[in-house]
Protein backbone atom coordinates (compact mmCIF):
# COMPACT_ATOMS: atom_id res chain seq x y z
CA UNK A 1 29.77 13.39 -11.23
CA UNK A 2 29.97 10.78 -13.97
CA UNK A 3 33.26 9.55 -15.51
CA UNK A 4 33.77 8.26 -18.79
CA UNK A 5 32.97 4.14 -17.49
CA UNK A 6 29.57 5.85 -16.52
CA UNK A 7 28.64 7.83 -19.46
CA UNK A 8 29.59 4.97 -22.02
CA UNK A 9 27.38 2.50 -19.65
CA UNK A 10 24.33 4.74 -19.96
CA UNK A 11 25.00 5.53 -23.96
CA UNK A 12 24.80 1.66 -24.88
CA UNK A 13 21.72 1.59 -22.06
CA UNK A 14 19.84 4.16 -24.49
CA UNK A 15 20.72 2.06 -27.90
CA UNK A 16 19.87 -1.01 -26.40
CA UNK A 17 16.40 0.04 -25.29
CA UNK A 18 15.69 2.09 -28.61
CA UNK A 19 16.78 -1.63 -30.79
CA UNK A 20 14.45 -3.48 -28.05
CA UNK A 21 11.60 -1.47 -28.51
CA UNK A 22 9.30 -2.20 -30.99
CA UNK A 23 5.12 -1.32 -31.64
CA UNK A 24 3.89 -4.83 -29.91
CA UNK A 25 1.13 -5.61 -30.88
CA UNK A 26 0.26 -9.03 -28.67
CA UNK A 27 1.32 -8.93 -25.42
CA UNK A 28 1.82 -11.88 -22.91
CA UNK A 29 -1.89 -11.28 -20.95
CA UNK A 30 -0.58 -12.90 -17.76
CA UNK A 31 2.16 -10.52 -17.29
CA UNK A 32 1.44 -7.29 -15.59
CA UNK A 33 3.77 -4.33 -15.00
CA UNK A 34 4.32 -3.44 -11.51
CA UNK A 35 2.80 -0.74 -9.86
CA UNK A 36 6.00 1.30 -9.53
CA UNK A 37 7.32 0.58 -12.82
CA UNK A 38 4.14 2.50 -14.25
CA UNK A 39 4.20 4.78 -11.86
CA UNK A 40 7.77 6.01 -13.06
CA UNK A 41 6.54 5.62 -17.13
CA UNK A 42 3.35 7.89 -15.84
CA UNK A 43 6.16 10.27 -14.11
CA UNK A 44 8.19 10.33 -16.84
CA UNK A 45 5.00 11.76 -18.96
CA UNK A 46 4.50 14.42 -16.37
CA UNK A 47 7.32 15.62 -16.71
CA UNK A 48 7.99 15.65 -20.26
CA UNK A 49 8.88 18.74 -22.22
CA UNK A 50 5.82 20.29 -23.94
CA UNK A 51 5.71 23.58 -25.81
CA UNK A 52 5.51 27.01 -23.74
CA UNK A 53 5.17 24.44 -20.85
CA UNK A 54 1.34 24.32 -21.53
CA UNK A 55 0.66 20.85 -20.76
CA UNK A 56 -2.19 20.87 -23.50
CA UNK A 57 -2.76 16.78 -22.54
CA UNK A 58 -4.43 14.36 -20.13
CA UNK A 59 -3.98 11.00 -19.84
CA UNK A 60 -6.61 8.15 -19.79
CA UNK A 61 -5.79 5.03 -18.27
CA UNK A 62 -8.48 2.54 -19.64
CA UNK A 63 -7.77 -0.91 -17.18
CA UNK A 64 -11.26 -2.15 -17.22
CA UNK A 65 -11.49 -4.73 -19.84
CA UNK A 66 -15.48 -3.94 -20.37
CA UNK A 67 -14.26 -0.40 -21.08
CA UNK A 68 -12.03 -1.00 -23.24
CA UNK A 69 -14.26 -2.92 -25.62
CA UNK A 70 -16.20 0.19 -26.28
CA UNK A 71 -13.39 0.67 -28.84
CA UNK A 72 -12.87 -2.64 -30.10
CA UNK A 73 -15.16 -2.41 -33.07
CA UNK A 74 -13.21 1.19 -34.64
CA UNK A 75 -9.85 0.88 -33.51
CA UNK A 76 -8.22 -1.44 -35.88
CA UNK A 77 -4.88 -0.30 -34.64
CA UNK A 78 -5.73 -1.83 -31.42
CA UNK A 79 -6.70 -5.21 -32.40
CA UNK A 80 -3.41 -5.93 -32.81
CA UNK A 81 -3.35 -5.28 -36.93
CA UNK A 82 -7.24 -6.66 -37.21
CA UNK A 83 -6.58 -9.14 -35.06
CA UNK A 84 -9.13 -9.72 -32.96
CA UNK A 85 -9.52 -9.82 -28.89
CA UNK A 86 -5.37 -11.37 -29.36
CA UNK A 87 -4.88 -7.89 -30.02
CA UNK A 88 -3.40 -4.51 -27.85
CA UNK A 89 -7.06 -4.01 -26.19
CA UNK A 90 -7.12 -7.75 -24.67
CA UNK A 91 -3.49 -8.01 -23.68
CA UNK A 92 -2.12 -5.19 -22.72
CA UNK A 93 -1.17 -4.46 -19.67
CA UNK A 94 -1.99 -0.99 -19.46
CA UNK A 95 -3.97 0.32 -21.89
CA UNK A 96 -4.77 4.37 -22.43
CA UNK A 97 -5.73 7.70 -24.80
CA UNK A 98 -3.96 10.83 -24.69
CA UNK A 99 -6.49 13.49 -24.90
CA UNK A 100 -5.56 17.02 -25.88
CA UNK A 101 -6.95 20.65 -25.13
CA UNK A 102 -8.63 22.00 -27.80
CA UNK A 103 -8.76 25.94 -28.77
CA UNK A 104 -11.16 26.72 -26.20
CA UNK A 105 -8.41 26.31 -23.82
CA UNK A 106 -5.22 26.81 -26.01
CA UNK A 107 -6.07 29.75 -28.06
CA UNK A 108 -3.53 32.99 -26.34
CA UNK A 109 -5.62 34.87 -23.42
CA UNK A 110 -8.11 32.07 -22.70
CA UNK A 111 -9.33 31.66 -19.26
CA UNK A 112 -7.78 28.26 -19.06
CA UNK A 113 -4.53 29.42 -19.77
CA UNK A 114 -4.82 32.73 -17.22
CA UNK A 115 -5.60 30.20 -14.41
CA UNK A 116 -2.61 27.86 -15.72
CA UNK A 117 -0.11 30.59 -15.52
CA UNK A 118 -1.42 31.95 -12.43
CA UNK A 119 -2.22 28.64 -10.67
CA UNK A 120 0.43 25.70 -11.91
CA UNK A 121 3.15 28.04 -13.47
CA UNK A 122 2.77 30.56 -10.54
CA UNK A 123 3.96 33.19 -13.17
CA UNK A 124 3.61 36.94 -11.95
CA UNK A 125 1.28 39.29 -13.35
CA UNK A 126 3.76 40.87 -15.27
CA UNK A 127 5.25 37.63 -16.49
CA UNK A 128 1.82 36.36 -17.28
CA UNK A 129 1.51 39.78 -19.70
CA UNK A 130 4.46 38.43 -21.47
CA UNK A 131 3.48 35.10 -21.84
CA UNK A 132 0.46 35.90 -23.60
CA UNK A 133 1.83 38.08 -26.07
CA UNK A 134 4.54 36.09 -26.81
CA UNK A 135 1.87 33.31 -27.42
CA UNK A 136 -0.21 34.93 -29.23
CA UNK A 137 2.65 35.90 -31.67
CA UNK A 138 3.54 32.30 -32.30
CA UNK A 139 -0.24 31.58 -32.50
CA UNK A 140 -0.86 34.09 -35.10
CA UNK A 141 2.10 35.27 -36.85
CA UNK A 142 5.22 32.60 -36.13
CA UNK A 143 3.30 29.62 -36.96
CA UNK A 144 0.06 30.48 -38.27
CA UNK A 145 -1.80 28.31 -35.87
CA UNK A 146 -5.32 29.47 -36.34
CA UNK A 147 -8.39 27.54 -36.82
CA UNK A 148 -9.92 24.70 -34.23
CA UNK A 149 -8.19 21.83 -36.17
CA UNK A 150 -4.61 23.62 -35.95
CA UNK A 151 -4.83 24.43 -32.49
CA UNK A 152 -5.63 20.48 -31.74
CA UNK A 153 -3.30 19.39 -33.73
CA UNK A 154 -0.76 21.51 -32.29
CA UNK A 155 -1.47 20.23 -28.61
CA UNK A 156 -1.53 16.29 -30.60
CA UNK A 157 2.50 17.40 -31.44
CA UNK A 158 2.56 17.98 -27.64
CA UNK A 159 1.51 14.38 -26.72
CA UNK A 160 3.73 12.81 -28.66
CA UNK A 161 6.19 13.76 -27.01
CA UNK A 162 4.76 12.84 -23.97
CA UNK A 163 4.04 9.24 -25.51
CA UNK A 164 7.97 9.04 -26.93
CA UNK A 165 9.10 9.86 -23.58
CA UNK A 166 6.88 7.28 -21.96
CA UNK A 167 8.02 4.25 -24.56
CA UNK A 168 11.32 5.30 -24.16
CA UNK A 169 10.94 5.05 -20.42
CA UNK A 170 9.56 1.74 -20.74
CA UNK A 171 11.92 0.47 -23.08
CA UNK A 172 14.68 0.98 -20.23
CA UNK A 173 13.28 -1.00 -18.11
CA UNK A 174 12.32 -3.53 -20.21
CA UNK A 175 9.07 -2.82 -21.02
CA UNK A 176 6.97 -3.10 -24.18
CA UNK A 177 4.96 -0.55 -25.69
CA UNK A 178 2.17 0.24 -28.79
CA UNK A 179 1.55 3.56 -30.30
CA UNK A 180 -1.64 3.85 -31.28
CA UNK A 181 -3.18 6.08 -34.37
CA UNK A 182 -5.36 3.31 -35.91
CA UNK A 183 -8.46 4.22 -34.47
CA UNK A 184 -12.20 6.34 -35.80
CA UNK A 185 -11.25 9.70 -34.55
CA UNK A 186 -15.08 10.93 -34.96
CA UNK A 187 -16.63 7.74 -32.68
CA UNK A 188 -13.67 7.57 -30.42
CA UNK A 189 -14.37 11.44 -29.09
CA UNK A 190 -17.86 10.02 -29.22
CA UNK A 191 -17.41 7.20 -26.82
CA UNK A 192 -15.34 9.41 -24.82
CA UNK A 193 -17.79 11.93 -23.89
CA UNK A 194 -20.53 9.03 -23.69
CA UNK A 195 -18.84 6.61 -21.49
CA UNK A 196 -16.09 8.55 -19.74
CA UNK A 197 -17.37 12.18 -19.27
CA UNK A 198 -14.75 13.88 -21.31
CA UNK A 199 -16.26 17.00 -23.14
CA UNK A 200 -15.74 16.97 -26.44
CA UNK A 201 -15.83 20.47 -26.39
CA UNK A 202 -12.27 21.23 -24.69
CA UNK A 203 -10.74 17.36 -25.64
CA UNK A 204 -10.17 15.46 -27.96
CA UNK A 205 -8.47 12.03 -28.66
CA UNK A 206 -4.75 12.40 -29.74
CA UNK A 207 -3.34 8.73 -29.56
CA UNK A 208 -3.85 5.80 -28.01
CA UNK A 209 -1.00 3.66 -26.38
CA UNK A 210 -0.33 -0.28 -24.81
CA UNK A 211 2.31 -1.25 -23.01
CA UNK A 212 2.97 -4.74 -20.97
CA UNK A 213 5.54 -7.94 -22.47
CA UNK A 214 5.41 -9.04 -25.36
CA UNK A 215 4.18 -12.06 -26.11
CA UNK A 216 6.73 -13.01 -28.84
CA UNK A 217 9.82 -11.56 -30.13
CA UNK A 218 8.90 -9.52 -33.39
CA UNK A 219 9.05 -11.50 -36.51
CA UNK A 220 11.14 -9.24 -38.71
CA UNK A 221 14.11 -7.36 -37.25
CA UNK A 222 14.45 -3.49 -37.00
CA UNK A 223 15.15 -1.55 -40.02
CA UNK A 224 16.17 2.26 -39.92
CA UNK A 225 18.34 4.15 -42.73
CA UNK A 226 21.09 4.54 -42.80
CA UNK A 227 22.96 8.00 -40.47
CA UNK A 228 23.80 9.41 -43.48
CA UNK A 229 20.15 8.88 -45.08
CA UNK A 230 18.66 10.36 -41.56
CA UNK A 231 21.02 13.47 -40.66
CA UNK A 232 22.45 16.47 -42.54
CA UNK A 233 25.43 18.26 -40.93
CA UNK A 234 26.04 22.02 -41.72
């Protein structure tokens, strides 16, 4: 059981990692993060929260440097701000896309999502019957969530989570990290299915992400608003 030594330790532990972190965008190419380390940053994205537990995501690690220049010439966000192979896709460590389900496998009663409850959930029948209704209510009437493009960008919501909880991860122990939205969604998913198998059809790209060291400390330091600016208390 913690005491009040140990709770305080771990409080400034959380602000300290949230004022190192920053979106690094050159990282120190010779350094590599340990096998373990990732391991627990890959854990911690397993396990994140995600809503009704779907886990509407997959995760592409991208280590092969030829691989990753299939995106160099549409992912701006990636060349480190437009700049060039010093950029996220030449340095990073690790390098990856979070790809999300699309509605043929999130829309309420899908076979996908019968076999998820049944299979990874382990939900009984009856539960299962509850589940979907209770989906398909906050599909259709709670939220509205109808078309293709909502029902991706629903399951997008869902990875960044998993992404925050990964940084955040990383930040604790020290690590760096990049989220990644500056990228040709239409020639990404292209490149995807091409070069990597992944059908367009039930995926698509949600974010891209880089973590390793930085290879300099950021130029400008962090700027947030103010507590007052950020919360409201009723």
């Amino acid at each position: 059981m913690k005491d009040v030594t140990d709770t305080a330790r771990i409080q400034a532990e959380i602000i300290q990692a949230f004022n190192f972190r920053h979106a690094t965008k050159v990282f120190d190419r010779d350094r590599k993060i340990s096998e373990g380390e990732f391991e627990t940053i890959l854990e911690a994205a397993r396990l994140s929260p995600t809503s009704f537990g779907h886990e509407p995501f997959k995760i592409l690690m991208i280590q092969s440097q030829e691989k990753r220049e299939l995106f160099r010439e549409f992912s701006w966000g990636a060349n480190g701000m437009m700049n060039g192979t010093t950029g996220q896709l030449g340095t990073a460590s690790h390098f990856g896309i979070i790809v999300v389900n699309t509605a043929e496998a999130m829309t309420a009663g899908s076979a996908y999502l019968q076999d998820f409850y049944r299979n990874v959930k382990q939900l009984p029948e009856d539960v299962i019957e509850i589940f979907n209704g209770a989906y398909g209510k906050f599909q259709s009437t709670d939220h509205k969530i109808t078309t293709d493009r909502e029902m991706t960008d629903w399951a997008g919501k869902q990875a960044y989570i998993v992404l925050a909880n990964m940084m955040t991860s990383a930040a604790l122990m020290g690590i760096d990290s990049c989220p990644i939205e500056g990228f040709d969604m239409d020639r990404t998913t292209e490149t995807l299915e091409k070069h990597f198998g992944i059908d367009s059809k039930h995926y698509k790209p949600a974010v891209m992400f880089a973590f390793g060291y930085r290879a300099a400390d950021p130029q400008f330091p962090k700027t947030r608003r103010t507590m007052e600016d950020t919360v409201r208390w009723f």
